[in-house]
N, C-alpha and C. Protein backbone atom coordinates (compact mmCIF):
# COMPACT_ATOMS: atom_id res chain seq x y z
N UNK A 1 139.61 -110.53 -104.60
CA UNK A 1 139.52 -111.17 -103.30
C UNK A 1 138.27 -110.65 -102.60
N UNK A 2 137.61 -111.22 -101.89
CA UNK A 2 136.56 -111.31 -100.92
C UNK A 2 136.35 -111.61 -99.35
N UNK A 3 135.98 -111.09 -99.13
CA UNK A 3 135.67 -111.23 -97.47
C UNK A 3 133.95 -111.58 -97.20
N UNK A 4 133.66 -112.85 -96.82
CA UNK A 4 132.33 -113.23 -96.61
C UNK A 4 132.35 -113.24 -95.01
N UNK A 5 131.51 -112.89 -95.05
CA UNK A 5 130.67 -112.42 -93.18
C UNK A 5 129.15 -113.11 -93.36
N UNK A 6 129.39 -114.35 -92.23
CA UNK A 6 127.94 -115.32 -92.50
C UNK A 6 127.48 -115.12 -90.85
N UNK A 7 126.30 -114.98 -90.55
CA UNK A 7 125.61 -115.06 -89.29
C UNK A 7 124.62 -116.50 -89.66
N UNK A 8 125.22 -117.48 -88.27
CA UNK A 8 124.39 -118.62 -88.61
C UNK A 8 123.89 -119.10 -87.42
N UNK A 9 123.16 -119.99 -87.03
CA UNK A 9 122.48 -120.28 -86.01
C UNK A 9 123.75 -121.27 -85.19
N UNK A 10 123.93 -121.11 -83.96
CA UNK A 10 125.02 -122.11 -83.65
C UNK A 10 124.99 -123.68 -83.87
N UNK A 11 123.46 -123.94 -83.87
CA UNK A 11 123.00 -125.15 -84.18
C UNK A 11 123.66 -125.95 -85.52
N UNK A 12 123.60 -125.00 -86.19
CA UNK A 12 123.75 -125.37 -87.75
C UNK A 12 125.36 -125.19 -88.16
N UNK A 13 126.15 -124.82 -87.25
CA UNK A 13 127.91 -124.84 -87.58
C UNK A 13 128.17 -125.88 -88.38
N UNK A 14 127.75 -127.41 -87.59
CA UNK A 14 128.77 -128.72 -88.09
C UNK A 14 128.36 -128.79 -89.12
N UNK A 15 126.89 -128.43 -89.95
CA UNK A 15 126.50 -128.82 -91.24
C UNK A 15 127.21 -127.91 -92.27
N UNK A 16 127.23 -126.71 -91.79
CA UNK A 16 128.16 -125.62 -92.57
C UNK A 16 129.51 -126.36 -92.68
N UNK A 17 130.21 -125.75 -91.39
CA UNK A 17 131.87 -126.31 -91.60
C UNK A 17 132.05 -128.10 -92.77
N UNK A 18 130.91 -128.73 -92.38
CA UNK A 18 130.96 -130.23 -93.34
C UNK A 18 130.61 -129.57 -95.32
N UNK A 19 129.63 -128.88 -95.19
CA UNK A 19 129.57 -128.25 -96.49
C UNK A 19 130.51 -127.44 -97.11
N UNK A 20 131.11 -126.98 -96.29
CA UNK A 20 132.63 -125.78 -96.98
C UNK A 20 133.82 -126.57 -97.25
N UNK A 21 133.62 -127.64 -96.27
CA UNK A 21 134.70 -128.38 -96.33
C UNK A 21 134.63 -129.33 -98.06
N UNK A 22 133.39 -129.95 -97.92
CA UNK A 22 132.92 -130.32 -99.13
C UNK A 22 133.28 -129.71 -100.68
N UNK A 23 133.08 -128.22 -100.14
CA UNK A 23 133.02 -127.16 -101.62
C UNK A 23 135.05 -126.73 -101.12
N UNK A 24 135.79 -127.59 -100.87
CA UNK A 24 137.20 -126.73 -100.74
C UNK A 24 137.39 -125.55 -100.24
N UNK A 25 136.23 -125.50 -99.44
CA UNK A 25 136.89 -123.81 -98.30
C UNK A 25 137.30 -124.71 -96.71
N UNK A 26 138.59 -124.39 -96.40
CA UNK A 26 139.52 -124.92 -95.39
C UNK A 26 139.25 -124.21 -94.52
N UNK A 27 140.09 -122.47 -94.64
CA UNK A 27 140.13 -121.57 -93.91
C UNK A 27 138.57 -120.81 -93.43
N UNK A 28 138.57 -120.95 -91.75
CA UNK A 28 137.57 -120.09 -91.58
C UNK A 28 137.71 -119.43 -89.82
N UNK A 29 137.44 -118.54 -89.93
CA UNK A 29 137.19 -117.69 -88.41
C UNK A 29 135.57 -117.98 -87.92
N UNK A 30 135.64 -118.87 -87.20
CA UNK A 30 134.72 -118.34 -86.11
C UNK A 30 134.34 -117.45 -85.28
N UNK A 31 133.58 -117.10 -84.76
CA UNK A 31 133.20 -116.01 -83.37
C UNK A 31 131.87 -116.45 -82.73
N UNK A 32 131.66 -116.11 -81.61
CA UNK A 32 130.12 -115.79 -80.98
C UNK A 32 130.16 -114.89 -81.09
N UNK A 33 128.50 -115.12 -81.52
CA UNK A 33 127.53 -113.40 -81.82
C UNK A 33 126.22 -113.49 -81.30
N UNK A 34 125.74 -112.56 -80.83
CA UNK A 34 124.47 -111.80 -80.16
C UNK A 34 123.78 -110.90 -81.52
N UNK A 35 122.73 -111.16 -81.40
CA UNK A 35 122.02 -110.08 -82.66
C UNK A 35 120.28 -110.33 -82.26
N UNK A 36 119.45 -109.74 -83.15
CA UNK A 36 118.18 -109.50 -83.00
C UNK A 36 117.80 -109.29 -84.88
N UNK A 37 116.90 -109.95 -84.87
CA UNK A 37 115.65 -109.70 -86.80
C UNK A 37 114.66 -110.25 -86.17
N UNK A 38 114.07 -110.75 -87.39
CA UNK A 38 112.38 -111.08 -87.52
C UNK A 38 112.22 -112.30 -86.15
N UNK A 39 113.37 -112.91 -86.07
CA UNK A 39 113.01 -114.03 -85.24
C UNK A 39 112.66 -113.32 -83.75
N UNK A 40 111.30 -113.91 -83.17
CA UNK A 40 111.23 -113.26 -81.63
C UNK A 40 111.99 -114.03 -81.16
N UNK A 41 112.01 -112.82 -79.83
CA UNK A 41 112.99 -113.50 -78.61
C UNK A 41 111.80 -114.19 -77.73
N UNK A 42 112.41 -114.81 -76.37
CA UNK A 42 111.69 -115.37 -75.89
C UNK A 42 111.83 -114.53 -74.20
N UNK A 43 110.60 -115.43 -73.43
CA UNK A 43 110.89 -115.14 -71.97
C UNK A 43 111.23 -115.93 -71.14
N UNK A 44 112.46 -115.48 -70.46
CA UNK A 44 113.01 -116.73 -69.38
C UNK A 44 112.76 -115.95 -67.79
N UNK A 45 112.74 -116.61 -66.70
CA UNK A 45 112.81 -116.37 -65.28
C UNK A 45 114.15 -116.71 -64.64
N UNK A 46 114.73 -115.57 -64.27
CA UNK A 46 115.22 -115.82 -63.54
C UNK A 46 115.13 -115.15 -62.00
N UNK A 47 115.58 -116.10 -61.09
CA UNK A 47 115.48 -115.69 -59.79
C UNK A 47 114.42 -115.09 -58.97
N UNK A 48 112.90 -115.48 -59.70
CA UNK A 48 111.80 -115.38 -59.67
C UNK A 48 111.16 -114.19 -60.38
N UNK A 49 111.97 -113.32 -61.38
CA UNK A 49 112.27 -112.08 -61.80
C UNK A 49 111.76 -112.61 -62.96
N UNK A 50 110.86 -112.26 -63.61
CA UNK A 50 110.83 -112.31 -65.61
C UNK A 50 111.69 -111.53 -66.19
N UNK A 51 112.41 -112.14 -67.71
CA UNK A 51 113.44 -111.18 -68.39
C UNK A 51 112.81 -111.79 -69.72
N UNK A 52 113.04 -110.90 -70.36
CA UNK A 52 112.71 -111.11 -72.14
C UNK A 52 114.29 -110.81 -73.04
N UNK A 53 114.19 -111.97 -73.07
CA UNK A 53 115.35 -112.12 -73.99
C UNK A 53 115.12 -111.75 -75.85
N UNK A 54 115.79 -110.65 -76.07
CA UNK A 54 115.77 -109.99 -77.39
C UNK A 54 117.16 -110.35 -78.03
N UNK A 55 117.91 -110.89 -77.36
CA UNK A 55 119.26 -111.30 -78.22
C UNK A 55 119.36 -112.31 -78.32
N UNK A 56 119.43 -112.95 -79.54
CA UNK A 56 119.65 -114.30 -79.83
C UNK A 56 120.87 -114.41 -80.16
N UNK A 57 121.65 -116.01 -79.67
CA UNK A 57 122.57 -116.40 -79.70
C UNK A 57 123.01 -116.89 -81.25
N UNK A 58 124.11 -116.67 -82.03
CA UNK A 58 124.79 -116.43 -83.31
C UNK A 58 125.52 -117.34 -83.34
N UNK A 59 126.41 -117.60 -84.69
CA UNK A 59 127.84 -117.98 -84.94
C UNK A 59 128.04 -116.85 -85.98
N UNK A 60 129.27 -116.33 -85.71
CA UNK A 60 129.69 -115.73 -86.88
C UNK A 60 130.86 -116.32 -87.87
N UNK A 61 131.08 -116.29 -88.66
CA UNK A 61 131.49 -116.98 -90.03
C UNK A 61 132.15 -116.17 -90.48
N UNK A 62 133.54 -115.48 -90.77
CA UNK A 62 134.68 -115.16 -91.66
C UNK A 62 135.22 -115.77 -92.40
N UNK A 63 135.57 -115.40 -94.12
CA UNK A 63 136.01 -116.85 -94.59
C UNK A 63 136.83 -115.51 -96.07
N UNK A 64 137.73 -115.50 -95.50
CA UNK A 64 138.85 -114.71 -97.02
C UNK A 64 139.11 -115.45 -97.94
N UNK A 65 138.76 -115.51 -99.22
CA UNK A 65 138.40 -116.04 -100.74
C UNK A 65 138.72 -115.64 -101.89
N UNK A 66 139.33 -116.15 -103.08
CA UNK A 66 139.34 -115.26 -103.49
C UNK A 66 138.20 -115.74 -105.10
N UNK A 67 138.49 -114.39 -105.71
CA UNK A 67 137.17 -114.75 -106.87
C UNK A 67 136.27 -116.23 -107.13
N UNK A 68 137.09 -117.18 -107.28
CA UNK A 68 136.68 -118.12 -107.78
C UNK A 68 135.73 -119.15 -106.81
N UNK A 69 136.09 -118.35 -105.54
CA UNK A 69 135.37 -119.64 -105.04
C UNK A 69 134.51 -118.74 -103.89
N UNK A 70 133.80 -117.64 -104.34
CA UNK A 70 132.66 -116.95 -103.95
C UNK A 70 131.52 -118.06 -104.11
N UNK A 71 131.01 -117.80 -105.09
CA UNK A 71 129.70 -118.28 -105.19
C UNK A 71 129.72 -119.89 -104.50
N UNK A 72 130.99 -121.20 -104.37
CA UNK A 72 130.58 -122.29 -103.99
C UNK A 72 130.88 -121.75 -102.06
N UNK A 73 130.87 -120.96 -101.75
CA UNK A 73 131.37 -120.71 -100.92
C UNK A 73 129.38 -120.16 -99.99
N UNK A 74 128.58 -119.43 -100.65
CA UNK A 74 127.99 -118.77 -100.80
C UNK A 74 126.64 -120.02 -100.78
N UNK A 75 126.70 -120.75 -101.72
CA UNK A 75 126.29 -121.96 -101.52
C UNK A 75 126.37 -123.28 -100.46
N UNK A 76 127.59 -123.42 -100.18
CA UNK A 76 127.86 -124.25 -98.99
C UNK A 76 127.40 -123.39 -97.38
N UNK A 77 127.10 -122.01 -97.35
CA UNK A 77 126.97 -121.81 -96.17
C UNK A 77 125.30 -121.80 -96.12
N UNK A 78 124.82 -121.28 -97.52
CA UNK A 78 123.07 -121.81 -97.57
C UNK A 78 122.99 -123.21 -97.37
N UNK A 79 123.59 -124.06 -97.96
CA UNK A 79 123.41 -125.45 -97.96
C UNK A 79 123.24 -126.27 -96.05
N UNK A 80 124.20 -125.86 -95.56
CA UNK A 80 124.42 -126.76 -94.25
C UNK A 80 123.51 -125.01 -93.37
N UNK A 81 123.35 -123.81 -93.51
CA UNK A 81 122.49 -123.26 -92.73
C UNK A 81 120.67 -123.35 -92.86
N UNK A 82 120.07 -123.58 -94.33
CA UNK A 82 119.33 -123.28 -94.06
C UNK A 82 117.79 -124.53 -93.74
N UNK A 83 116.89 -123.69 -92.56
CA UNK A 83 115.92 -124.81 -92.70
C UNK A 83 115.05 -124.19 -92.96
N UNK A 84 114.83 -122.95 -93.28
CA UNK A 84 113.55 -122.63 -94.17
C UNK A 84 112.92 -122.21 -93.25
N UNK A 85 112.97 -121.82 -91.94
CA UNK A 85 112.51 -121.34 -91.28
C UNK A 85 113.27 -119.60 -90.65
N UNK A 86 112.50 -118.76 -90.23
CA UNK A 86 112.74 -117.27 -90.32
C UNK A 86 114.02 -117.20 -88.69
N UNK A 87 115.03 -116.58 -89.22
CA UNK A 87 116.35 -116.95 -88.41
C UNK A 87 117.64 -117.55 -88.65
N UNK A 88 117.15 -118.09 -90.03
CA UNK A 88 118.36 -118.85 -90.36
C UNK A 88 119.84 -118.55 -90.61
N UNK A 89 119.81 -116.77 -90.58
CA UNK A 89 120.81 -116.16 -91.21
C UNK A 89 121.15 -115.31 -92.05
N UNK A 90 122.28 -114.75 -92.25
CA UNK A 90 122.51 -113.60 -93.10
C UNK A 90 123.92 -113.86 -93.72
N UNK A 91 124.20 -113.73 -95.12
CA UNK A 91 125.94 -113.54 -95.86
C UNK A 91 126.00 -112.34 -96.45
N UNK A 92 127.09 -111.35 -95.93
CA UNK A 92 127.28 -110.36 -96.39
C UNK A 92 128.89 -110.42 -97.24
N UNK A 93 129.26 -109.79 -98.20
CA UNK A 93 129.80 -110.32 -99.32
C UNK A 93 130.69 -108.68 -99.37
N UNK A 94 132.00 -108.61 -98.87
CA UNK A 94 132.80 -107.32 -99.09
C UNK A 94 134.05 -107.68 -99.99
N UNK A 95 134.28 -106.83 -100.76
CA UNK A 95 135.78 -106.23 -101.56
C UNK A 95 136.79 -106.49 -100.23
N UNK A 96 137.50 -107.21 -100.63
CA UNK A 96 139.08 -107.19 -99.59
C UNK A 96 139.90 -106.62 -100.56
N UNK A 97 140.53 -105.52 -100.21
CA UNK A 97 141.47 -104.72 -100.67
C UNK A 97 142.91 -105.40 -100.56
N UNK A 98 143.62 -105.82 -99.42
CA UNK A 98 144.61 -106.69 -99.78
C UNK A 98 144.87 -108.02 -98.43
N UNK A 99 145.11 -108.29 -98.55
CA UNK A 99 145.51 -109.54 -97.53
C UNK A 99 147.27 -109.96 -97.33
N UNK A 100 147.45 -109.76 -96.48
CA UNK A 100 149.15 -110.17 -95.79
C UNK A 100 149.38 -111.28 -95.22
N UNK A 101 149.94 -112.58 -95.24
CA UNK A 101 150.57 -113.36 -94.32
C UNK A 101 151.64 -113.11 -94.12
N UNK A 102 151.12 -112.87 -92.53
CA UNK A 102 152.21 -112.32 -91.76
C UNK A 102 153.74 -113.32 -91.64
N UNK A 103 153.77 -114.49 -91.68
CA UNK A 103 154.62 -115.37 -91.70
C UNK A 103 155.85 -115.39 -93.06
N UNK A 104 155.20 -115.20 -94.16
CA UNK A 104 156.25 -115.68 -95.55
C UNK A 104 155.68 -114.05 -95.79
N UNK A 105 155.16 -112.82 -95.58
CA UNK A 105 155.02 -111.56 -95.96
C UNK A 105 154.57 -111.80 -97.42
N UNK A 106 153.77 -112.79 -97.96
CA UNK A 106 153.21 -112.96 -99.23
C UNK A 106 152.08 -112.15 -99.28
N UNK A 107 151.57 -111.61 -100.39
CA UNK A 107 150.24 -110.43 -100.26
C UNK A 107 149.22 -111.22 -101.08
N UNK A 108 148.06 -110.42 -101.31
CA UNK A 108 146.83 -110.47 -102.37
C UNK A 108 146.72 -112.25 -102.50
N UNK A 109 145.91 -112.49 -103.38
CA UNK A 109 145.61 -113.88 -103.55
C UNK A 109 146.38 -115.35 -102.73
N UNK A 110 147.83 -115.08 -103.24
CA UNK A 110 148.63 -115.71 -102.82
C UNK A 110 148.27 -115.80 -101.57
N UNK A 111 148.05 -114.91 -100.37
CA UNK A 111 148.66 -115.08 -99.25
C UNK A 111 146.80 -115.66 -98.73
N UNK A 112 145.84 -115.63 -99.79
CA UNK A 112 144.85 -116.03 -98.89
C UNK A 112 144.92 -117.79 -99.07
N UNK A 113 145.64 -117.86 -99.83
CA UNK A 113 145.51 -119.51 -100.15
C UNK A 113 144.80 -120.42 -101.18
């Protein structure tokens, strides 16, 4: 089993969620995320005040998997994130040790679906 952690541009969600959906990944956690890389930030005014904005606005991407459907998984979030331009994102790829649904108390594979 696997635990994928995707940082994507918020822009680019519907093409993701349409691509996972495509490759049979159902289950997924969203979040908003704040972060900073290569991409500059920019400068906005407010209240006649200059501010430099260094945090760029995220989606974050959770998606529990198990073996088999890493790599189309891995693919569908390159597919609908990327435009080839610097910002597009990051997939980080962890060992899930076990997984519980809490509902039927089913464990490991089973319970991710």
């Amino acid at each position: 089993m696997r635990l994928v952690v995707a940082y994507i541009k918020p822009e680019r969600l519907p093409a993701v969620k349409q691509s996972l959906f495509d490759a049979k990944v159902f289950k997924i956690s969203i979040m908003s995320a704040m972060g900073c890389g290569e991409e500059p930030g920019y400068h906005e005014e407010y209240r006649g005040t200059g501010l430099e904005v260094d945090l760029l606005k995220r989606v974050r991407l959770e998606i529990a998997i198990n073996e088999d459907y890493l790599q189309p998984t891995i693919d569908a979030i390159t597919e609908g994130a990327k435009t080839g331009k610097v910002g597009d994102g990051k997939i980080f790829v962890y060992k899930l040790e076990e997984c519980v649904r809490i509902r039927t108390g089913e464990t490991g594979s089973n319970a991710i679906g």
